[in-house]
C-alpha atoms as a PDB file:
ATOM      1  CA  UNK A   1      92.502 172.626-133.886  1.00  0.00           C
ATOM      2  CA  UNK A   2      92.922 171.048-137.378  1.00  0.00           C
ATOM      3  CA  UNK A   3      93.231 167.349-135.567  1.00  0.00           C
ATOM      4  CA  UNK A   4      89.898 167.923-133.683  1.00  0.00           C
ATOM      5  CA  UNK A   5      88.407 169.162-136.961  1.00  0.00           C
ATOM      6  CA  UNK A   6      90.014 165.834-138.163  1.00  0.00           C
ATOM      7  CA  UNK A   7      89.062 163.827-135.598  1.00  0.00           C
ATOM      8  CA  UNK A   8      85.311 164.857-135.749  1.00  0.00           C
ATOM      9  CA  UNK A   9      85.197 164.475-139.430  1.00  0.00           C
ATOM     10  CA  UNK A  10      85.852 160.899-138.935  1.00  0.00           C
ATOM     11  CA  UNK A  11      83.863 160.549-136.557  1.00  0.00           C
ATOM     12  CA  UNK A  12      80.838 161.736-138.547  1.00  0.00           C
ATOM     13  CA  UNK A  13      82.051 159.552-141.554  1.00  0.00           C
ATOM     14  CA  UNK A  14      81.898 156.230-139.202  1.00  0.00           C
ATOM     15  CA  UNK A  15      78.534 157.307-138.242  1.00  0.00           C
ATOM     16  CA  UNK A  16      77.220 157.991-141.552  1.00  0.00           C
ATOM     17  CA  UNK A  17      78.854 154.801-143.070  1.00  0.00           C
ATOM     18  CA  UNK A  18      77.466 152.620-140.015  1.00  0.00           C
ATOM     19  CA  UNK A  19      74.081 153.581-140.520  1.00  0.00           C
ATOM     20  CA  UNK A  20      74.255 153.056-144.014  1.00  0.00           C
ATOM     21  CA  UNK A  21      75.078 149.789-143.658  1.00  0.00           C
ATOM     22  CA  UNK A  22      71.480 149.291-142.116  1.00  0.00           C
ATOM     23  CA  UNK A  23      68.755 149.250-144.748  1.00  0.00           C
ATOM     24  CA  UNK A  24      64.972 148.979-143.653  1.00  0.00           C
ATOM     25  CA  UNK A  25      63.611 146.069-145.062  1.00  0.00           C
ATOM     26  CA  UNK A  26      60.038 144.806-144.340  1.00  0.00           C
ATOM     27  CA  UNK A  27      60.674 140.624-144.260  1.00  0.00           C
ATOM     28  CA  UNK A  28      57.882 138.237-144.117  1.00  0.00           C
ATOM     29  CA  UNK A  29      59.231 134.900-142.601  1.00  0.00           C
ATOM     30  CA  UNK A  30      56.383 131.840-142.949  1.00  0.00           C
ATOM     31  CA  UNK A  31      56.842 128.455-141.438  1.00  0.00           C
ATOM     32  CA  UNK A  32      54.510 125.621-142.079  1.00  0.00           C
ATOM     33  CA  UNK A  33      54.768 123.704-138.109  1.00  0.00           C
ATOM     34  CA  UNK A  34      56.585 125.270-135.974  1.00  0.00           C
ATOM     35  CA  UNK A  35      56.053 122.698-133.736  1.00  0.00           C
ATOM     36  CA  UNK A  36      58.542 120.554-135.986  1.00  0.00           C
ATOM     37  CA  UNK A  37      62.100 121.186-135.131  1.00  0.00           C
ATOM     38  CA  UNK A  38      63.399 121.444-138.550  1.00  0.00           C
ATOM     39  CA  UNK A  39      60.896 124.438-139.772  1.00  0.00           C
ATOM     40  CA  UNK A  40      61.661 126.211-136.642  1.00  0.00           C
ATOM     41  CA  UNK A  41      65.246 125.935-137.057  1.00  0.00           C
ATOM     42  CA  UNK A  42      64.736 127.380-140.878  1.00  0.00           C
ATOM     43  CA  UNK A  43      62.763 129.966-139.784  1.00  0.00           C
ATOM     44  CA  UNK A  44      64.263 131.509-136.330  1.00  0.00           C
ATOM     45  CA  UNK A  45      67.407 131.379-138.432  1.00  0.00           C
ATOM     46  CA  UNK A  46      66.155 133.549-141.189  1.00  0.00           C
ATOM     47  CA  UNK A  47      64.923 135.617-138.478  1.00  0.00           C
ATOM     48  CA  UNK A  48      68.024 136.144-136.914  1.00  0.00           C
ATOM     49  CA  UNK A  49      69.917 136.759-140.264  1.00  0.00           C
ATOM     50  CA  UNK A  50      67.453 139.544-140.914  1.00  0.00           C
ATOM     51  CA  UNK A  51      67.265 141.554-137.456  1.00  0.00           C
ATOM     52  CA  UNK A  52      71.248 141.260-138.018  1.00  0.00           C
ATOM     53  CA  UNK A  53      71.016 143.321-141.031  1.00  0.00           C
ATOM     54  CA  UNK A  54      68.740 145.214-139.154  1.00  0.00           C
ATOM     55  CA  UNK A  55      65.717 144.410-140.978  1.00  0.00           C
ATOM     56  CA  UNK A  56      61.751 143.797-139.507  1.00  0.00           C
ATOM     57  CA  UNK A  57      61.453 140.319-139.480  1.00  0.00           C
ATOM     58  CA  UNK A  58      57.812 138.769-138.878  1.00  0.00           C
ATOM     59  CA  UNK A  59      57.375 135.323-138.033  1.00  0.00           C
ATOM     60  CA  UNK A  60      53.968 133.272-138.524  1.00  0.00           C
ATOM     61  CA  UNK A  61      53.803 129.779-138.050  1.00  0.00           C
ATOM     62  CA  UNK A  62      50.946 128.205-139.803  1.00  0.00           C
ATOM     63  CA  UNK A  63      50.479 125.244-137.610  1.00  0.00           C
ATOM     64  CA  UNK A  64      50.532 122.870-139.948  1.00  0.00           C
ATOM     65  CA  UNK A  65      47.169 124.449-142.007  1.00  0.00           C
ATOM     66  CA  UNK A  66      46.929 124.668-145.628  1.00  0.00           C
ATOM     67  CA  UNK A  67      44.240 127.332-144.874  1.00  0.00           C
ATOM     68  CA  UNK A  68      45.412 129.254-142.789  1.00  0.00           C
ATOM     69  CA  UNK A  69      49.060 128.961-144.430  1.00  0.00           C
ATOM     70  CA  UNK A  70      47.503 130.486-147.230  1.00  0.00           C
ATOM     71  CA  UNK A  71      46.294 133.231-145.124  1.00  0.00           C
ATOM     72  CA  UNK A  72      49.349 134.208-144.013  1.00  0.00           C
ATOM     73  CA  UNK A  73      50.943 134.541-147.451  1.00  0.00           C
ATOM     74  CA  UNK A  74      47.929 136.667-148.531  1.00  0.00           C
ATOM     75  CA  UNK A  75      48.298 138.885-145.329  1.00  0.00           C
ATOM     76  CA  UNK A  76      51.687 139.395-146.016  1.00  0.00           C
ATOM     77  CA  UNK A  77      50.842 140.325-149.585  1.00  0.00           C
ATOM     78  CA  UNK A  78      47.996 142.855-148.534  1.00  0.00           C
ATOM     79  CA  UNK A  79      50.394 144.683-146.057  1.00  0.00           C
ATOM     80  CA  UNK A  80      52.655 144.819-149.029  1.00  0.00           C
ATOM     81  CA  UNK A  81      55.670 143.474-147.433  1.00  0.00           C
ATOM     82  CA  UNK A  82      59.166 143.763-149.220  1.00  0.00           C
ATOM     83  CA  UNK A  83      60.059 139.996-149.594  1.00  0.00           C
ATOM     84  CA  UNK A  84      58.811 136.851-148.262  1.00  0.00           C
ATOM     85  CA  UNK A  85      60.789 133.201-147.740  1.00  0.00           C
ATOM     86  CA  UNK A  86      59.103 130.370-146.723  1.00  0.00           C
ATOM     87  CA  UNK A  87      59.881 127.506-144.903  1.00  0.00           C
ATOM     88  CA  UNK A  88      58.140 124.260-145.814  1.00  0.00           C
ATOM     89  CA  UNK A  89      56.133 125.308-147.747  1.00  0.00           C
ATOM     90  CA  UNK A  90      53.835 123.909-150.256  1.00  0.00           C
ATOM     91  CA  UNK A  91      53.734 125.875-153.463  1.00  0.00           C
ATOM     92  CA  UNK A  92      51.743 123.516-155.643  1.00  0.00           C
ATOM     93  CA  UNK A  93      48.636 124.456-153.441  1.00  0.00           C
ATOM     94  CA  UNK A  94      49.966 127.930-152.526  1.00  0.00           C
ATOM     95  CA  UNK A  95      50.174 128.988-156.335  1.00  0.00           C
ATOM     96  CA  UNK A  96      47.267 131.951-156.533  1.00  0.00           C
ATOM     97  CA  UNK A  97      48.255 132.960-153.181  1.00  0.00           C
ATOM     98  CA  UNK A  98      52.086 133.492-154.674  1.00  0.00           C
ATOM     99  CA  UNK A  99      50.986 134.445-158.039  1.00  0.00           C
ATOM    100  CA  UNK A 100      49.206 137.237-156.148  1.00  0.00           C
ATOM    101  CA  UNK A 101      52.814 138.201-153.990  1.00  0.00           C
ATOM    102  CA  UNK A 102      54.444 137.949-157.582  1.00  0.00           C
ATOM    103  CA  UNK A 103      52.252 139.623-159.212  1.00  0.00           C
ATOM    104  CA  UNK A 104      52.546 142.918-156.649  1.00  0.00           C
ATOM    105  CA  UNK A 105      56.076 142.857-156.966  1.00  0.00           C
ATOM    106  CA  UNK A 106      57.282 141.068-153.832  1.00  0.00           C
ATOM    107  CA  UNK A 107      60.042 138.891-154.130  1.00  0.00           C
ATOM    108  CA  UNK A 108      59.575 135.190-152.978  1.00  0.00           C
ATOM    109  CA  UNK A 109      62.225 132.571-151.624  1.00  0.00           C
ATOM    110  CA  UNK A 110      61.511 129.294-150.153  1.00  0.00           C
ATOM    111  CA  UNK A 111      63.485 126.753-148.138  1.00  0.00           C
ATOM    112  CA  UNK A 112      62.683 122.940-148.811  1.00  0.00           C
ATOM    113  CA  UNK A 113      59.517 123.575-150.440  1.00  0.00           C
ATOM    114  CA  UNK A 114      59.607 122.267-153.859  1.00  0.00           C
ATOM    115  CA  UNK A 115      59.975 125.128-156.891  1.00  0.00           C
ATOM    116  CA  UNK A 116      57.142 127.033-158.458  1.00  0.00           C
ATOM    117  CA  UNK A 117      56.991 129.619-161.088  1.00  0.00           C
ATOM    118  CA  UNK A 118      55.575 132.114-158.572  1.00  0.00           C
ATOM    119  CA  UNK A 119      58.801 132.597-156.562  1.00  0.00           C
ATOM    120  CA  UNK A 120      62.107 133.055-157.042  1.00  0.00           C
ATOM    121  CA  UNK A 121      63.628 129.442-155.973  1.00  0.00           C
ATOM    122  CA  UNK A 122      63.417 126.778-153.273  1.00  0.00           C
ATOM    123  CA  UNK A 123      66.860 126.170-151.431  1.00  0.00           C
ATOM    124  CA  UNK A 124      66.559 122.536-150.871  1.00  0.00           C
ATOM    125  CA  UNK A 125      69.192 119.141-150.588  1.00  0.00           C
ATOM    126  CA  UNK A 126      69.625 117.316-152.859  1.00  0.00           C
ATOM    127  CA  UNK A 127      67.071 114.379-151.460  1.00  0.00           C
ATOM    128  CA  UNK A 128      67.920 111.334-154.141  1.00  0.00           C
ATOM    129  CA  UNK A 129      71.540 112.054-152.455  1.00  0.00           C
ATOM    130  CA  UNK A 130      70.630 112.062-148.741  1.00  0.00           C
ATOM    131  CA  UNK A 131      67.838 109.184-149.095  1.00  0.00           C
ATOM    132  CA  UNK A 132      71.018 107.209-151.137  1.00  0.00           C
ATOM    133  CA  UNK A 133      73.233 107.864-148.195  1.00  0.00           C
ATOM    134  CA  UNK A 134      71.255 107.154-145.442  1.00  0.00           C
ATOM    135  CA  UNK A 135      69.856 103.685-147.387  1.00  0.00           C
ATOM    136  CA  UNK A 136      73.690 102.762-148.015  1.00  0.00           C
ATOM    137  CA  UNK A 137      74.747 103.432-144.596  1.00  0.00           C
ATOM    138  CA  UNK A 138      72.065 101.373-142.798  1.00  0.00           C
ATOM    139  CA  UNK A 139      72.627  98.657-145.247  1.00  0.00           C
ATOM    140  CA  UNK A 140      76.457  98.851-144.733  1.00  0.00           C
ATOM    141  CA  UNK A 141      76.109  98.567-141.375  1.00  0.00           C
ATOM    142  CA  UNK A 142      74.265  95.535-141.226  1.00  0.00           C
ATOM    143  CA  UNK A 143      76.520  94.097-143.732  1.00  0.00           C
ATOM    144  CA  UNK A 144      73.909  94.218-146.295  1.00  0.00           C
ATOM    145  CA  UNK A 145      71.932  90.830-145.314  1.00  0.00           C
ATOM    146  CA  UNK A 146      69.565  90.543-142.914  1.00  0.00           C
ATOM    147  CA  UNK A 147      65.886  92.466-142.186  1.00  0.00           C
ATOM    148  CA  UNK A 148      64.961  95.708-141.753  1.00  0.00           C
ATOM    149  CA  UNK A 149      62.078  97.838-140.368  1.00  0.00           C
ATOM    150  CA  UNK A 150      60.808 101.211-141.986  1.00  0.00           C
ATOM    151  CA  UNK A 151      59.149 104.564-140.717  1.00  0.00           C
ATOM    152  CA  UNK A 152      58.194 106.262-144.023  1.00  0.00           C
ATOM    153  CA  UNK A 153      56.060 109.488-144.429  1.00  0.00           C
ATOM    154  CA  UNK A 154      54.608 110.073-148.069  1.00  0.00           C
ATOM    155  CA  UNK A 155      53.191 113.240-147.069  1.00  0.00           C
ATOM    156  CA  UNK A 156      56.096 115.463-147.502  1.00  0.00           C
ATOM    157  CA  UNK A 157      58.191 115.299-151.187  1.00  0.00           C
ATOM    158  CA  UNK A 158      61.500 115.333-149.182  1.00  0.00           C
ATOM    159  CA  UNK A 159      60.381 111.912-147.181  1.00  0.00           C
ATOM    160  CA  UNK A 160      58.724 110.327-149.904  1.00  0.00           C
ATOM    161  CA  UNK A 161      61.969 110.822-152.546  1.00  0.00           C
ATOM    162  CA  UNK A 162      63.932 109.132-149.649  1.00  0.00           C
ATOM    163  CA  UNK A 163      61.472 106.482-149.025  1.00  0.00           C
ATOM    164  CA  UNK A 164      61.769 105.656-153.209  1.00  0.00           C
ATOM    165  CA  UNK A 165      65.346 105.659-153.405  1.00  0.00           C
ATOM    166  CA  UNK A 166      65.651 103.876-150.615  1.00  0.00           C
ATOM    167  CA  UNK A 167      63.595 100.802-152.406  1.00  0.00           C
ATOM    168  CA  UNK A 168      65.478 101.366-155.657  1.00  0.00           C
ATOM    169  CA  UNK A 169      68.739 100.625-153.100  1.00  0.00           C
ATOM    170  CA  UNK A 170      67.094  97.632-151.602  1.00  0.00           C
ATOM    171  CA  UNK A 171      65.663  96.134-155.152  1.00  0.00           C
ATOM    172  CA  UNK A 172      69.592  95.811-155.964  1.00  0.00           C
ATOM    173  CA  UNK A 173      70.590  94.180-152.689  1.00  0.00           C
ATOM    174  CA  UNK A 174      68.073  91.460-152.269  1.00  0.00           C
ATOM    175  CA  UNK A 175      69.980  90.401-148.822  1.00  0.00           C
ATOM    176  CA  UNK A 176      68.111  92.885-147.414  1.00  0.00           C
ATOM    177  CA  UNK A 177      64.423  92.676-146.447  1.00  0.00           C
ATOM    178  CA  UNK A 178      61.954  94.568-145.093  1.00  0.00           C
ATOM    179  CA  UNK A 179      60.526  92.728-142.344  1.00  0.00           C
ATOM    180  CA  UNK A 180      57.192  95.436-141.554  1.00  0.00           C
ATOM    181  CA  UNK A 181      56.462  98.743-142.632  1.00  0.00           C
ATOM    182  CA  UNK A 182      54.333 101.817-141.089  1.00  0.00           C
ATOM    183  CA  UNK A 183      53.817 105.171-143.340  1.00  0.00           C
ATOM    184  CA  UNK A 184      53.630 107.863-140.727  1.00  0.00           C
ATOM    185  CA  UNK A 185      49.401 109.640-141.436  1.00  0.00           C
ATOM    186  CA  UNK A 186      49.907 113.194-142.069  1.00  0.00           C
ATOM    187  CA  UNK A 187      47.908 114.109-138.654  1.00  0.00           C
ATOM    188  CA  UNK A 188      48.501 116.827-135.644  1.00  0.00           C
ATOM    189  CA  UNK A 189      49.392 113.910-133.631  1.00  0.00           C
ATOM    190  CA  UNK A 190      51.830 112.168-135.802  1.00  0.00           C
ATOM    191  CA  UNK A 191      54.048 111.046-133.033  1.00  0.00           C
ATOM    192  CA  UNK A 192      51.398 109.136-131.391  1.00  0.00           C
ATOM    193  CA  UNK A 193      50.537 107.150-134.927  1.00  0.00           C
ATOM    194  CA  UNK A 194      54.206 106.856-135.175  1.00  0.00           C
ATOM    195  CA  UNK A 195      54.846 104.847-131.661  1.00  0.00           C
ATOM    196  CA  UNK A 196      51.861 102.835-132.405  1.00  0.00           C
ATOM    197  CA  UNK A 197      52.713 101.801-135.853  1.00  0.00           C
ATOM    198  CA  UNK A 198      56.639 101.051-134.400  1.00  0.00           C
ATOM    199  CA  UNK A 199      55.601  99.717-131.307  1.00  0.00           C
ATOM    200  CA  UNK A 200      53.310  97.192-132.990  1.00  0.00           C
ATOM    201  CA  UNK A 201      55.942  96.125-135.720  1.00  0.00           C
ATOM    202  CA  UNK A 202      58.934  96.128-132.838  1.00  0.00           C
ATOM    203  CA  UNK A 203      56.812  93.595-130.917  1.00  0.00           C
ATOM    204  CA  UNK A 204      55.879  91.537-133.416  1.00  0.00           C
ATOM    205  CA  UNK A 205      58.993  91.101-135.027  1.00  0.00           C
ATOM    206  CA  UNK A 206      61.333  91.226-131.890  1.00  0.00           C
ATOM    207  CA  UNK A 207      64.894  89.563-132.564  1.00  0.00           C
ATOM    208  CA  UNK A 208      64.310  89.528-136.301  1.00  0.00           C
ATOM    209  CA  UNK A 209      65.565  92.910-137.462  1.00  0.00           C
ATOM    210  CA  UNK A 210      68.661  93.879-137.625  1.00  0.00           C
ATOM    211  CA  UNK A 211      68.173  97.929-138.443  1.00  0.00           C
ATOM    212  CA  UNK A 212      65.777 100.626-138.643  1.00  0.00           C
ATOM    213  CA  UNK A 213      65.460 103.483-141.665  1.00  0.00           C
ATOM    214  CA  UNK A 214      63.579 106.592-140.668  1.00  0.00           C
ATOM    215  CA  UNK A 215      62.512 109.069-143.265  1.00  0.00           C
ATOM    216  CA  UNK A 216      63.106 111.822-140.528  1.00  0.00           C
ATOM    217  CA  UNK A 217      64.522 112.239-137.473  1.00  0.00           C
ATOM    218  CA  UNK A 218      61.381 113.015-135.208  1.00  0.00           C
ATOM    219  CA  UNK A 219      60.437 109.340-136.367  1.00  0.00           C
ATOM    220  CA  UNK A 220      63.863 108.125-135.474  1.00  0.00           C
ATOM    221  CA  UNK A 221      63.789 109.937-131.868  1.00  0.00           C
ATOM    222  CA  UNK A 222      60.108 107.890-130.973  1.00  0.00           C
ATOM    223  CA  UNK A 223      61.849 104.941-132.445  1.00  0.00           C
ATOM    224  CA  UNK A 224      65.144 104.908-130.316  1.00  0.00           C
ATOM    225  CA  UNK A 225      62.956 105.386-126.865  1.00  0.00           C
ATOM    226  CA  UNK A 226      61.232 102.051-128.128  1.00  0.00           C
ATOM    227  CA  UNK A 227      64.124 100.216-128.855  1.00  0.00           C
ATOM    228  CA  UNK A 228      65.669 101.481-125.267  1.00  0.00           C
ATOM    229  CA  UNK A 229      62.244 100.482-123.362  1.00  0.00           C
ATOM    230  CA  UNK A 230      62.487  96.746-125.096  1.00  0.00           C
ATOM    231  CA  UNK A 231      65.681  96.775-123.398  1.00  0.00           C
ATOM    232  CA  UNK A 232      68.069  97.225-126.717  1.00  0.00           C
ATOM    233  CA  UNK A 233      71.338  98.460-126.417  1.00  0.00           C
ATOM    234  CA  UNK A 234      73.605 100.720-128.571  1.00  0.00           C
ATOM    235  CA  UNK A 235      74.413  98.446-131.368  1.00  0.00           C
ATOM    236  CA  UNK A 236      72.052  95.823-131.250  1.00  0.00           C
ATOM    237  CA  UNK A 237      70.361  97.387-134.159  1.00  0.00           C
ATOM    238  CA  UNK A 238      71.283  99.949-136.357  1.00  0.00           C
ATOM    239  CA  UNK A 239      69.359 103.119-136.255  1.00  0.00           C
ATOM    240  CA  UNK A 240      69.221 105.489-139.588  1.00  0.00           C
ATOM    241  CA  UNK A 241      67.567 108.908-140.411  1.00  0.00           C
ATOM    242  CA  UNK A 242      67.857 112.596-141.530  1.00  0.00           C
ATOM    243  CA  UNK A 243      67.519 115.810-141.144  1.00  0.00           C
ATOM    244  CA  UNK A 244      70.576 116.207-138.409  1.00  0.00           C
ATOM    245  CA  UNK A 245      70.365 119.257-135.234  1.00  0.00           C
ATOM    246  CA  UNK A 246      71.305 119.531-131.739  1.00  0.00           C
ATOM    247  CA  UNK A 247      68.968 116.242-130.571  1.00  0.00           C
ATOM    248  CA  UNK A 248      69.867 113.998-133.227  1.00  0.00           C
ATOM    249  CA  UNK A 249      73.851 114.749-132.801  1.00  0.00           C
ATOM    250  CA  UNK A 250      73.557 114.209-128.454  1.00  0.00           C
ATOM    251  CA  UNK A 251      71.410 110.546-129.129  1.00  0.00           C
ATOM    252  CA  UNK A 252      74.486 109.298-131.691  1.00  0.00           C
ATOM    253  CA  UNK A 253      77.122 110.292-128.473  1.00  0.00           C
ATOM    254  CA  UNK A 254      74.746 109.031-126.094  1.00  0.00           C
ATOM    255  CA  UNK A 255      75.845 105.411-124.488  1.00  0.00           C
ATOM    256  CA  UNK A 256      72.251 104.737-124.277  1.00  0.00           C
ATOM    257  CA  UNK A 257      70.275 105.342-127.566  1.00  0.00           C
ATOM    258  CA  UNK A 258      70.263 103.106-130.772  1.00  0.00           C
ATOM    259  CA  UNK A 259      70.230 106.282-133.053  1.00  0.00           C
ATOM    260  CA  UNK A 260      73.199 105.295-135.445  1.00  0.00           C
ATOM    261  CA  UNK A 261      73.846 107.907-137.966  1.00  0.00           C
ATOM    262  CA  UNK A 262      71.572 110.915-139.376  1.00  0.00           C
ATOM    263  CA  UNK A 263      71.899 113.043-142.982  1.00  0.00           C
ATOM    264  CA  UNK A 264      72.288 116.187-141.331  1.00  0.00           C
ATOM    265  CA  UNK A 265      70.610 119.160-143.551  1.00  0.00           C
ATOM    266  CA  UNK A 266      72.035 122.458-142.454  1.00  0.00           C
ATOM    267  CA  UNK A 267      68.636 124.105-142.138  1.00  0.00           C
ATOM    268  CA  UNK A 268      69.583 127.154-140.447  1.00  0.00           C
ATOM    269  CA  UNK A 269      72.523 127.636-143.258  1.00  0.00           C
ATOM    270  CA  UNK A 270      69.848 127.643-145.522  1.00  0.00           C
ATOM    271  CA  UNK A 271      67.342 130.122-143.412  1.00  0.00           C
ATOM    272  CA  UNK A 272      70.794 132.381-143.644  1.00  0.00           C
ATOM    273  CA  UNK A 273      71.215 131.811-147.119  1.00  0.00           C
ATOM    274  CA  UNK A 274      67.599 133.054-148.058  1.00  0.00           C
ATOM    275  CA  UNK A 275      68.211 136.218-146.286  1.00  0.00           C
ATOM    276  CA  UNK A 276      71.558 136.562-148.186  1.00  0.00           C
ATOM    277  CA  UNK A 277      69.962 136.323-151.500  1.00  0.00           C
ATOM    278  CA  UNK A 278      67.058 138.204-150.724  1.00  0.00           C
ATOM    279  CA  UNK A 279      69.069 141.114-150.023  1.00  0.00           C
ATOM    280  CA  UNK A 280      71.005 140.323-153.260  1.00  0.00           C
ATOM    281  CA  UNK A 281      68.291 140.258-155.330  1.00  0.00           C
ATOM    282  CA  UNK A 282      65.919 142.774-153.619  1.00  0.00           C
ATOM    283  CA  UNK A 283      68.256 145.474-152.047  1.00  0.00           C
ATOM    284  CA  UNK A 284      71.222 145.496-154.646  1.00  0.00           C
ATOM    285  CA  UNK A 285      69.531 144.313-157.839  1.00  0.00           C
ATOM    286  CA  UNK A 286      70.654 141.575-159.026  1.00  0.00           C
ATOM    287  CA  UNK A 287      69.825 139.730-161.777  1.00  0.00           C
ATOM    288  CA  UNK A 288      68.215 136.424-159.708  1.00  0.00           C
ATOM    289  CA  UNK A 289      70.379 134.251-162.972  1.00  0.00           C
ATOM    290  CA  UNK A 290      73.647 135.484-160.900  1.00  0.00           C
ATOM    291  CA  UNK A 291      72.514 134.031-157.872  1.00  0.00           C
ATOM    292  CA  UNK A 292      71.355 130.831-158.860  1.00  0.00           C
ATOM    293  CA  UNK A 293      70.382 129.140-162.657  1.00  0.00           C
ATOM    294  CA  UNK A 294      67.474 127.249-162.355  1.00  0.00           C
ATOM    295  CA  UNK A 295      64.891 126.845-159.776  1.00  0.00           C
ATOM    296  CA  UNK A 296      66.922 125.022-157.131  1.00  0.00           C
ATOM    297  CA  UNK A 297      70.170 126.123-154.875  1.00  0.00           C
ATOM    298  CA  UNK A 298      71.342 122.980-153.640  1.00  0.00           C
ATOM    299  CA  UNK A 299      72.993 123.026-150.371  1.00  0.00           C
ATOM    300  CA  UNK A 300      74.840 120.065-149.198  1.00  0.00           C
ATOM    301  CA  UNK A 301      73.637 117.702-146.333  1.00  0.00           C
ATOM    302  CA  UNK A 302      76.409 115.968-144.433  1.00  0.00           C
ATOM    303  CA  UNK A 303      76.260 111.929-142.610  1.00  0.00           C
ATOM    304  CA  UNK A 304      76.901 112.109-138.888  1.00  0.00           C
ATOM    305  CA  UNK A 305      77.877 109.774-137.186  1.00  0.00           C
ATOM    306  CA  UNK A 306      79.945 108.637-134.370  1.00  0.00           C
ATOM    307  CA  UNK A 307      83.263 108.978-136.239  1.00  0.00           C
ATOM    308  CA  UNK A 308      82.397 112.626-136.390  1.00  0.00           C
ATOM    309  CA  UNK A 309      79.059 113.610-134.449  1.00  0.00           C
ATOM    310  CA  UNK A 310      81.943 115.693-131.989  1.00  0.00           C
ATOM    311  CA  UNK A 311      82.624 118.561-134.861  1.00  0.00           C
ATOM    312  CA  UNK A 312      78.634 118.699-135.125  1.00  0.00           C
ATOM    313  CA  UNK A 313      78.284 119.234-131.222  1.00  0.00           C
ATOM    314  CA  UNK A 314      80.480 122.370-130.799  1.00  0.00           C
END
């Protein structure tokens, strides 16, 4: 009798500690286009690190709509959610829309957004790094002579820091050129003003350039299928961008695309990450100084290429 009694003690303890384990959390999850892989990747991976703690998790994707971005935040704030992180964001014009969040108490994290006094930090990369290492790599591998083409996009602060380190690289190795340039518009159908702008400088400088820089890897995709349809090869130019994920890793193993290397960020470490320190900061209490000093928590981003696109790909 006293080992059932025992038994069903325990029992009740692993039940009781189990469910204690789950605390109900209210998470508001915003992403600024879903319809670009890298805030989708942020965000369904914040959502998946939340439902595994067993919190709500509510997605909105703003579609790429300062207005309706701002919306969302506020909606959020109304329904008095327990903590937001957003993906993308853009705090600078967000700031009375996350003074108002702050201001009712509800904690704030975002991912690759840029810091604001209104929430609690941005996890980023480090972007003078990975706009240093994808510039050096592309130069190294056209033995730094020769001409380039560039796909920049000044819309976004992560793009436009690589696009300016990249000509700080360039101004001290004056082998390299840039033989045409296209700045991607900030418009719903950016990949058509892409292949235009690429297709255009491909053509008219055909047999002249020895490498491409793309300030993301969406560019670099639209790229590659122009270089394959002018009948390039792998290796005939080199290909360079970042932002890294499950496309990007199969085009550098492919036999048939020009993409040469990427920065990888780990987006949906970072998505994890937010969830982490929410629950550090808003479920255990602590001080946000212990989880991070300053306004950023850098996270690493990582070159792929073939020498090791195989570990990225498992």
């Amino acid at each position: 009798m006293k080992h059932r009694l025992f038994a069903l003690a325990t029992v009740i303890g692993l039940v009781i500690a189990t469910s204690g384990t789950a605390f109900a959390f209210d998470l508001g999850i915003v992403a600024f286009q879903m319809s670009a892989e890298t805030h989708a990747r942020c965000a369904n991976a914040a959502e998946a690190a939340a439902k595994h703690k067993g919190w709500t998790a509510t997605v909105l994707n703003s579609n790429g709509d300062l207005s309706t971005h701002a919306r969302q935040i506020e909606d959020l704030t109304q329904k008095k959610v327990d903590g937001i992180i957003l993906c993308m964001s853009k705090p600078v014009q967000m700031d009375g829309q996350l003074a108002a969040a702050k201001q009712a108490g509800i904690p704030v994290i975002s991912i690759m957004s840029g810091g604001s006094p209104q929430t609690l930090f941005d996890i980023e990369d480090n972007e003078y790094a990975a706009g240093a290492t994808s510039a050096l790599y592309l130069l190294g591998k056209i033995g730094y002579e020769g001409a380039i083409l560039t796909e920049r996009f000044e819309g976004n602060v992560g793009t436009r820091i690589r696009g300016k380190v990249l000509d700080v690289v360039l101004s001290e190795n004056t082998g390299v050129t840039v033989a045409g340039s296209h700045a991607m518009a900030k418009t719903a159908s950016w990949r058509d003003d892409v292949r235009n702008g690429m297709q255009a400088l491909i053509l008219q400088h055909a047999g002249q350039f020895k490498g491409v820089w793309a300030s993301f890897d969406g560019q670099a995709f639209i790229i590659d299928d122009l270089l394959h349809d002018q009948g390039m090869n792998k290796g005939d130019v080199a290909l360079v961008s970042t932002d890294g994920g499950p496309e990007a890793f199969r085009r550098i193993k492919a036999p048939d695309s020009m993409l040469t290397a990427t920065v990888a960020i780990p987006f949906e470490a970072m998505g994890k990450t937010a969830v982490e320190d929410m629950e550090r900061i808003a479920v255990k209490g602590e001080a946000k100084d212990s989880v991070v000093s300053g306004p950023y928590l850098y996270m690493p981003a990582v070159l792929v290429d073939a020498s090791n696109v195989d570990q990225f790909m498992k």
